[in-house]
Protein backbone atom coordinates (compact mmCIF):
# COMPACT_ATOMS: atom_id res chain seq x y z
CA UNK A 1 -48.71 -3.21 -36.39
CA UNK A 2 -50.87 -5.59 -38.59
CA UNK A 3 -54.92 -3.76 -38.56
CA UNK A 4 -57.24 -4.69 -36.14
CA UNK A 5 -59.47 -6.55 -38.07
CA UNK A 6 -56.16 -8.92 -40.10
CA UNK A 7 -55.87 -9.71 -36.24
CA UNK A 8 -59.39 -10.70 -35.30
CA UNK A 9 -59.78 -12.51 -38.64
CA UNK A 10 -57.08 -14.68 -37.90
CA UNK A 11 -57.75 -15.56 -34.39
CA UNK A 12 -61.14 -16.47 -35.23
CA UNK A 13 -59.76 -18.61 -37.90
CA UNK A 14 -57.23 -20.15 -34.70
CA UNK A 15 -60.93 -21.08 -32.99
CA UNK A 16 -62.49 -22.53 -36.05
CA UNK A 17 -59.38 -24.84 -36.30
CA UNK A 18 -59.33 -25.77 -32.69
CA UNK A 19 -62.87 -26.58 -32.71
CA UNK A 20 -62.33 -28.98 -35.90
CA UNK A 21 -59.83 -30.96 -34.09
CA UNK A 22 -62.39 -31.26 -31.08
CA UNK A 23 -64.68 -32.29 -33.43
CA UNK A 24 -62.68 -34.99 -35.31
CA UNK A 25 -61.06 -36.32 -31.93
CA UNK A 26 -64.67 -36.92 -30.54
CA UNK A 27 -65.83 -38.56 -34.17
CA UNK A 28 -62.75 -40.94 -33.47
CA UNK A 29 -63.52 -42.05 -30.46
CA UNK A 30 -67.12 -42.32 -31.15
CA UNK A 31 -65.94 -44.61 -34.02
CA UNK A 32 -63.84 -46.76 -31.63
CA UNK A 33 -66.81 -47.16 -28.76
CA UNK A 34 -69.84 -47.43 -31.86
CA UNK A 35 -68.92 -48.28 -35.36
CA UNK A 36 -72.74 -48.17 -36.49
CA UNK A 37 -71.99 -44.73 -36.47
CA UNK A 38 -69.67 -45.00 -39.29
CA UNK A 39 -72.36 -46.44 -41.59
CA UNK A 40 -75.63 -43.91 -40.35
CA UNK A 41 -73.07 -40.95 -41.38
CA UNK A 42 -72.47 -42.61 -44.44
CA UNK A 43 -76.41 -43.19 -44.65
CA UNK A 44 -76.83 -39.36 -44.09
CA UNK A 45 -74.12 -38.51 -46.73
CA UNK A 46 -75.63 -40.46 -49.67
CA UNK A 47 -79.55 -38.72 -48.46
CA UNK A 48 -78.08 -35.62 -48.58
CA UNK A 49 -77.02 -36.11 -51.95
CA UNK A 50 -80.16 -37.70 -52.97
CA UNK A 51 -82.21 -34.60 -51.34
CA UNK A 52 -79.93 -32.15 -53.61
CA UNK A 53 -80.42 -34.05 -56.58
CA UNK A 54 -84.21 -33.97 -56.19
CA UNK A 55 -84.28 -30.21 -55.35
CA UNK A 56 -82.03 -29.30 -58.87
CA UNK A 57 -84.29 -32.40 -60.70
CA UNK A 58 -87.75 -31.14 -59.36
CA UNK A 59 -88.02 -34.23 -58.32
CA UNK A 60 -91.04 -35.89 -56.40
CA UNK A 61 -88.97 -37.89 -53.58
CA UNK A 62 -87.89 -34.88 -51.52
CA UNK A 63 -90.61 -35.47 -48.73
CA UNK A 64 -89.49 -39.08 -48.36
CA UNK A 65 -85.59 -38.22 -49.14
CA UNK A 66 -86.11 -35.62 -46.12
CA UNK A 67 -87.92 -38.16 -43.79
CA UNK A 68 -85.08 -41.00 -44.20
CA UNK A 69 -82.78 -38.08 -43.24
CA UNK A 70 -84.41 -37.27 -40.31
CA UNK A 71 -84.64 -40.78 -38.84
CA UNK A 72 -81.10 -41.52 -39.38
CA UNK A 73 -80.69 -38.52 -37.44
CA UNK A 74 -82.69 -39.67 -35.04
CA UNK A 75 -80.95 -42.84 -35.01
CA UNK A 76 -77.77 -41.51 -34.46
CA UNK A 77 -79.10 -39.60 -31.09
CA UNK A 78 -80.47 -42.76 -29.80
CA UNK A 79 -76.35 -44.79 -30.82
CA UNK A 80 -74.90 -41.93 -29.18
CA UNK A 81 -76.65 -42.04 -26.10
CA UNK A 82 -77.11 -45.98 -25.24
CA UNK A 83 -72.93 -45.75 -25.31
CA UNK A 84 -73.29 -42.92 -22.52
CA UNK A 85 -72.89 -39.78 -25.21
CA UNK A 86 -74.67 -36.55 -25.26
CA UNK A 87 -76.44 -36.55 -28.80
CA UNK A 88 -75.33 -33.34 -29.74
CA UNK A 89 -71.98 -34.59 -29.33
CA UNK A 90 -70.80 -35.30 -32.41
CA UNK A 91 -72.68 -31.57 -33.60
CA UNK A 92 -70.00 -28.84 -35.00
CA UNK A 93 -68.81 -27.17 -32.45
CA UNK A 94 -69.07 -22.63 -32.26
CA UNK A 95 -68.05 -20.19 -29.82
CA UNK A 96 -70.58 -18.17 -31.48
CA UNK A 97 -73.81 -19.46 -32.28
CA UNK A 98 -75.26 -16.30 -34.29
CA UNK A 99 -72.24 -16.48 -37.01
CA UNK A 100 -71.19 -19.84 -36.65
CA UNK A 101 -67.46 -18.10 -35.99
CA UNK A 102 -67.45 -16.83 -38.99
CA UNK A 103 -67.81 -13.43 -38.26
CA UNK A 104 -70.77 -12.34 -40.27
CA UNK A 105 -74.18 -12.60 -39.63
CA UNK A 106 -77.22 -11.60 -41.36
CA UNK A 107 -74.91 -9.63 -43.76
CA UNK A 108 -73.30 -7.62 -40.89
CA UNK A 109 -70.21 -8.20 -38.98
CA UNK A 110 -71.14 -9.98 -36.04
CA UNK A 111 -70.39 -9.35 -32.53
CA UNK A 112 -67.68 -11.19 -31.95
CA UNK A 113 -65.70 -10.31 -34.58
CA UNK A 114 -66.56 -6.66 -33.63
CA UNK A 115 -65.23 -7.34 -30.16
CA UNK A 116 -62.05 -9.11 -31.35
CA UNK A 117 -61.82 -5.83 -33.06
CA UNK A 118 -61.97 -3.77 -30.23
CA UNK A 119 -59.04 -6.15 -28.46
CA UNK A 120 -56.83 -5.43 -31.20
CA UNK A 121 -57.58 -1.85 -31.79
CA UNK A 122 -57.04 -1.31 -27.75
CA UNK A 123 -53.53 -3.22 -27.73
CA UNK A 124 -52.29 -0.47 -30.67
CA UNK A 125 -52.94 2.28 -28.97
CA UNK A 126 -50.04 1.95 -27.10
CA UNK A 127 -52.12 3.15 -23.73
CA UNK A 128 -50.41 1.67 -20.51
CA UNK A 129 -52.09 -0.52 -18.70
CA UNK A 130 -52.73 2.52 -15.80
CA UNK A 131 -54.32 4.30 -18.57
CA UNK A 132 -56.60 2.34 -19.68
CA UNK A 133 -58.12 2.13 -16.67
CA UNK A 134 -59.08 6.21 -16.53
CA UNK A 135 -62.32 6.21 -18.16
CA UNK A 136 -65.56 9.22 -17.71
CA UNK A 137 -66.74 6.46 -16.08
CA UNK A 138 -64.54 6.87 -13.02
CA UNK A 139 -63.37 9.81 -13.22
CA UNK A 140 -62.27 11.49 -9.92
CA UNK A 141 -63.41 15.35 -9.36
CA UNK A 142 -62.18 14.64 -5.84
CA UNK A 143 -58.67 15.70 -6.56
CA UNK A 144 -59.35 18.88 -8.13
CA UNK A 145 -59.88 21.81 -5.14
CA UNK A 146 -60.43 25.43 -5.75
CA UNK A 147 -57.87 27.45 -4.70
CA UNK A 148 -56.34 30.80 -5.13
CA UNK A 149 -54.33 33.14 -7.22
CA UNK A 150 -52.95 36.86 -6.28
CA UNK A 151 -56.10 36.37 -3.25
CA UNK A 152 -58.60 35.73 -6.30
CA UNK A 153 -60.35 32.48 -5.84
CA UNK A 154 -59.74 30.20 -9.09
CA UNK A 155 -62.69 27.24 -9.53
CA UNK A 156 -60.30 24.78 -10.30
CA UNK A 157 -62.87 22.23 -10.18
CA UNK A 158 -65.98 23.91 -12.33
CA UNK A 159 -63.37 24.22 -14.93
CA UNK A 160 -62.51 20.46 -14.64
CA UNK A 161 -66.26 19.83 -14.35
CA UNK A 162 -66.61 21.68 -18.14
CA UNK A 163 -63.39 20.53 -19.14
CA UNK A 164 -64.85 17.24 -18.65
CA UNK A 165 -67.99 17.81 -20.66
CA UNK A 166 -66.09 18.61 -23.63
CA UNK A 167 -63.73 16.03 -23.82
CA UNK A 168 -66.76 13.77 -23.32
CA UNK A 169 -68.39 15.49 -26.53
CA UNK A 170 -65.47 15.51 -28.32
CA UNK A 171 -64.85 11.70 -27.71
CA UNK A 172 -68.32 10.45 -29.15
CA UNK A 173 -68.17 12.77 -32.18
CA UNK A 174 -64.41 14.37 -33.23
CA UNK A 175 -64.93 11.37 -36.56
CA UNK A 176 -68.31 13.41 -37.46
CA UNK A 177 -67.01 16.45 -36.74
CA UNK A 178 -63.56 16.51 -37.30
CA UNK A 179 -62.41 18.28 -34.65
CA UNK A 180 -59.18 18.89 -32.61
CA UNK A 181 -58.44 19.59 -29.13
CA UNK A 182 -55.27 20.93 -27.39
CA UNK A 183 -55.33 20.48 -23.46
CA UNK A 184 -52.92 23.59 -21.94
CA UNK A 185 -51.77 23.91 -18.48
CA UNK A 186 -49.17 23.16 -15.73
CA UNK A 187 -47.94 19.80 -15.12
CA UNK A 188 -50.05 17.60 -13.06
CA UNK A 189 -53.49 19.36 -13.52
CA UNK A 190 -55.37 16.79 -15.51
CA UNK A 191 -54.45 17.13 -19.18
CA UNK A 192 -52.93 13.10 -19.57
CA UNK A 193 -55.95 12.23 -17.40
CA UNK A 194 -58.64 13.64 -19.76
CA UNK A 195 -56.67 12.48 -22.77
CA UNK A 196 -56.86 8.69 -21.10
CA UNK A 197 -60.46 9.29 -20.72
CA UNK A 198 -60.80 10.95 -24.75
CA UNK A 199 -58.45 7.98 -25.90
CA UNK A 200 -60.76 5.05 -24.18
CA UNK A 201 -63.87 6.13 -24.84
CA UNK A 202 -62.83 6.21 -28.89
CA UNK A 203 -61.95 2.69 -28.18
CA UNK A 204 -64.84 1.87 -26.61
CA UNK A 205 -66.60 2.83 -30.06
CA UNK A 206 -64.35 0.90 -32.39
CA UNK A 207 -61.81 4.05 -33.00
CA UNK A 208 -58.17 3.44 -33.32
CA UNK A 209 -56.24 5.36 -31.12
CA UNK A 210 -52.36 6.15 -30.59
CA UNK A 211 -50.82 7.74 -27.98
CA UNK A 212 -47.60 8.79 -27.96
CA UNK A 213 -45.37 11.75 -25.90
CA UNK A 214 -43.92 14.30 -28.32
CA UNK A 215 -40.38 12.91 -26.97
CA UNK A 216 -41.06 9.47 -28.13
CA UNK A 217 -42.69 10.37 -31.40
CA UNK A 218 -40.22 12.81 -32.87
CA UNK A 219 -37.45 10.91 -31.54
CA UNK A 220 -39.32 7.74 -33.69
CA UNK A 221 -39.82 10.00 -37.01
CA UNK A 222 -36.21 11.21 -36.26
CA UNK A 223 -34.63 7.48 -35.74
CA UNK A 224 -36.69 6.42 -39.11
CA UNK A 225 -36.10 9.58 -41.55
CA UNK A 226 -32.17 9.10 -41.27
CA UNK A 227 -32.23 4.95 -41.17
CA UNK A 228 -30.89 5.16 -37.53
CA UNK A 229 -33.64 2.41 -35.94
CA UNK A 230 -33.41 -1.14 -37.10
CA UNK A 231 -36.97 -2.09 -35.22
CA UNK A 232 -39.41 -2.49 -37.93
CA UNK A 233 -41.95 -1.43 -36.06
CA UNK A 234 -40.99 1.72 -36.06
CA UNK A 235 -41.39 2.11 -39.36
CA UNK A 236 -45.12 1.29 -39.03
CA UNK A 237 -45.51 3.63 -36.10
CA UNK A 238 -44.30 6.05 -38.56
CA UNK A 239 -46.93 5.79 -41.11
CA UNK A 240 -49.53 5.07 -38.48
CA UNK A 241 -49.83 8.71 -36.96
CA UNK A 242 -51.40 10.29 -40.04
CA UNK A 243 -53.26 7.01 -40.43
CA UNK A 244 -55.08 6.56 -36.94
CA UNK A 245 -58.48 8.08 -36.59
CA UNK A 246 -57.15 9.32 -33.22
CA UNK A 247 -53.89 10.81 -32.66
CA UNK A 248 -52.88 11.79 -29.18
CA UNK A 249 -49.70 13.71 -28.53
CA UNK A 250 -48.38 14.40 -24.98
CA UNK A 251 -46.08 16.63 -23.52
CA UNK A 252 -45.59 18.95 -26.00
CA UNK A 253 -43.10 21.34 -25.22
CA UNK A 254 -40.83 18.66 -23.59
CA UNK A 255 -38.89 17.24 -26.47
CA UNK A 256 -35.77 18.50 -28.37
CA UNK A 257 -36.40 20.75 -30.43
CA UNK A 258 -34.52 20.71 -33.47
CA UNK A 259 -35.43 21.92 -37.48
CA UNK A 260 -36.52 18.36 -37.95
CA UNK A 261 -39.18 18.16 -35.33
CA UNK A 262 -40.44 21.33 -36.21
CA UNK A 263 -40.98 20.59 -39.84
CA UNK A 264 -42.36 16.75 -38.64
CA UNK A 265 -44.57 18.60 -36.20
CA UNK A 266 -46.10 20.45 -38.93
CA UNK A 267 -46.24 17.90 -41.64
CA UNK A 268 -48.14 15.52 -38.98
CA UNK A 269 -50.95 18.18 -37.55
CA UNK A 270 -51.25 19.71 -41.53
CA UNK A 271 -51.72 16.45 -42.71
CA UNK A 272 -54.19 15.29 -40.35
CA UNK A 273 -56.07 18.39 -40.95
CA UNK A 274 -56.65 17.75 -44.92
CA UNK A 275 -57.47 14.42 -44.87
CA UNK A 276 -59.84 14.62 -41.54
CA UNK A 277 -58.18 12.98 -39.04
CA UNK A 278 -58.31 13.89 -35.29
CA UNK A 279 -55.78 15.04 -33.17
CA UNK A 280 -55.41 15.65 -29.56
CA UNK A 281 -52.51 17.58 -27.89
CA UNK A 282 -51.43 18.49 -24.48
CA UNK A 283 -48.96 20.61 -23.25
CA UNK A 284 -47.78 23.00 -19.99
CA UNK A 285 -46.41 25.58 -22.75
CA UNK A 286 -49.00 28.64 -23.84
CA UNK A 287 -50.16 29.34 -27.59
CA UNK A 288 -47.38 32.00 -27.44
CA UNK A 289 -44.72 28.99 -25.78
CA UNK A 290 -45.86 27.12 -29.06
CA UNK A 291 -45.17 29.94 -31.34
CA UNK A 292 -41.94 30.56 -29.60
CA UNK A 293 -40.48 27.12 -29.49
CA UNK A 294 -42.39 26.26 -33.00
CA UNK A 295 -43.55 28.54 -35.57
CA UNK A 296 -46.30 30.85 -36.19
CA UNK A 297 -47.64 28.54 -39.10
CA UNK A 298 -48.19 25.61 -36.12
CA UNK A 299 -49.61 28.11 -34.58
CA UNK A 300 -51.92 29.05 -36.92
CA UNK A 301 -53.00 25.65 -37.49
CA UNK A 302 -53.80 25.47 -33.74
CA UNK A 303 -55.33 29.04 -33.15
CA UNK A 304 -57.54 28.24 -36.40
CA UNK A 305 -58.07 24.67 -35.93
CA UNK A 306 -57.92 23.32 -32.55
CA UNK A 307 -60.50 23.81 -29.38
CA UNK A 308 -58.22 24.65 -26.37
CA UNK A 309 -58.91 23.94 -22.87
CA UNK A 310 -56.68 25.42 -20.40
CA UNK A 311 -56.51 23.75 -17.00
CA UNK A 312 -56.03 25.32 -13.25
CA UNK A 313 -55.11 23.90 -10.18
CA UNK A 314 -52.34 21.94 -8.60
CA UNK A 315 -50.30 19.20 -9.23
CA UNK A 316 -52.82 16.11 -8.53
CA UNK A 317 -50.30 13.54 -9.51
CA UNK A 318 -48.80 12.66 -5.90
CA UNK A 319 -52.64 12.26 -5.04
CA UNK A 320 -53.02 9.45 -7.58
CA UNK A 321 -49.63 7.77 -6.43
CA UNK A 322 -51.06 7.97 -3.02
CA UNK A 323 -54.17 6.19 -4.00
């Protein structure tokens, strides 16, 4: 799992390259249709050198240095189009005007590298392709009805409604404020929705993001700990869930527990805590479920550390196959 930005670097060097070798095929076949074009570059090579020596010499010639350069220029433009060439066409060719595919601009990383960025950072987070497609944006308060418990009514959907509103807060600022959420309730009542929602808006703003169930990643830190996985990247996944700015665990409650997962549970969410780093959790079990299949220090750390949102309602997930 090489970073995000190792990634973008190198594919913008991949469209540097592939624009050279535009570049030089064009200058070849240019060559081949008008040879005069040969000798003007040359021309514009040697007045180059002559204008650089006369800036570093104080020189007087600059002004007439710079107006030879400018008509061979404008020679060239004239060679290149009485053989039926654009005259830009022998110009360097950039996807990106503003940095020149460089990435930087101005000092600042410019916009395409940040998007390359963004690519890469998105195909880590290990979001399926269904997932990344439940944003805010289009989120669907249609499949959440009211309904009732013991003849009580229960507003299934105001509590989505707030749920909502604080996932969307806690998406845009959990890096400033370091905060954690754990989403509690029975399956199929919105919890991997909302975390789809949390995990691509953090994307959206340059975040890295990992989700993972608690089934896959204890049965990772299980498979690495005692040597019994021979995929490197597993290793990397490892070390990359107390690295990522956004951690997002599902399920909870759904694995095996064991001594080991408890202790790895721990160790991650402790971790995370000291050194600032987000977490988001989701699980059908209840703060005393936790303590009872965990620990009363993980529950601590929760109780203490984490904002929980419960969710009502019922099971909306044979609604979304259905659509």
């Amino acid at each position: 799992m090489e970073s995000a930005y190792v990634l973008a670097s190198k594919e913008l060097e991949e469209i540097r390259n592939e624009n050279r070798k535009i570049t030089e095929y064009r200058k070849r076949e240019v060559l081949k249709t008008a040879p005069e074009i040969g000798e003007i570059d040359r021309e514009l090579m040697k007045a180059g050198t002559a204008l650089l020596r006369s800036v570093l010499d104080k020189g007087e010639a600059f002004e007439s240095i710079k107006a030879r350069i400018q008509s061979l220029q404008a020679r060239k433009v004239r060679v290149l189009e009485k053989n039926g060439y654009a005259g830009d066409y022998l110009d360097d060719i950039y996807n990106c005007k503003e940095c020149r595919d460089t990435g930087f601009a101005k000092g600042h990383r410019c916009g395409c590298l940040k998007s390359l960025i963004s690519k890469y950072i998105g195909a880590n987070s290990n979001l399926t392709d269904y997932m990344k497609n439940q944003t805010f944006e289009n989120f669907d308060f249609s499949l959440f009805k009211d309904s009732e418990r013991d003849g009580k009514p229960v507003p299934v959907l105001k509590i989505m409604r707030r749920a909502v509103e604080i996932c969307m807060d806690f998406a845009e600022n959990f890096q400033r404020d370091k905060t954690n959420l754990i989403l509690s309730g029975n399956a199929g009542t919105g919890k991997t929705y909302l975390s789809s929602c949390i995990a691509n808006r953090a994307l959206e703003q340059g975040k890295t993001v990992y989700y993972t169930s608690a089934y896959r990643l204890f049965d990772t830190l299980e498979a690495v700990k005692f040597g019994r996985t021979t995929d490197e990247n597993d290793a990397d996944i490892a070390k990359y869930v107390y690295d990522v700015d956004l951690l997002i665990i599902d399920d909870l409650g759904t694995e095996f527990t064991t001594q080991f997962t408890s202790a790895a549970f721990f160790d991650i969410i402790n971790s995370r805590l000291v050194s600032g780093k987000s977490t988001v959790i989701s699980t059908n079990l209840s703060l005393e479920g936790i303590n009872d299949l965990y620990s009363q220090r993980i529950t601590s750390r929760i109780m203490g550390d984490y904002k929980a949102i419960t969710l009502l309602g019922e099971d909306v997930r044979p609604k979304l196959k259905n659509r």
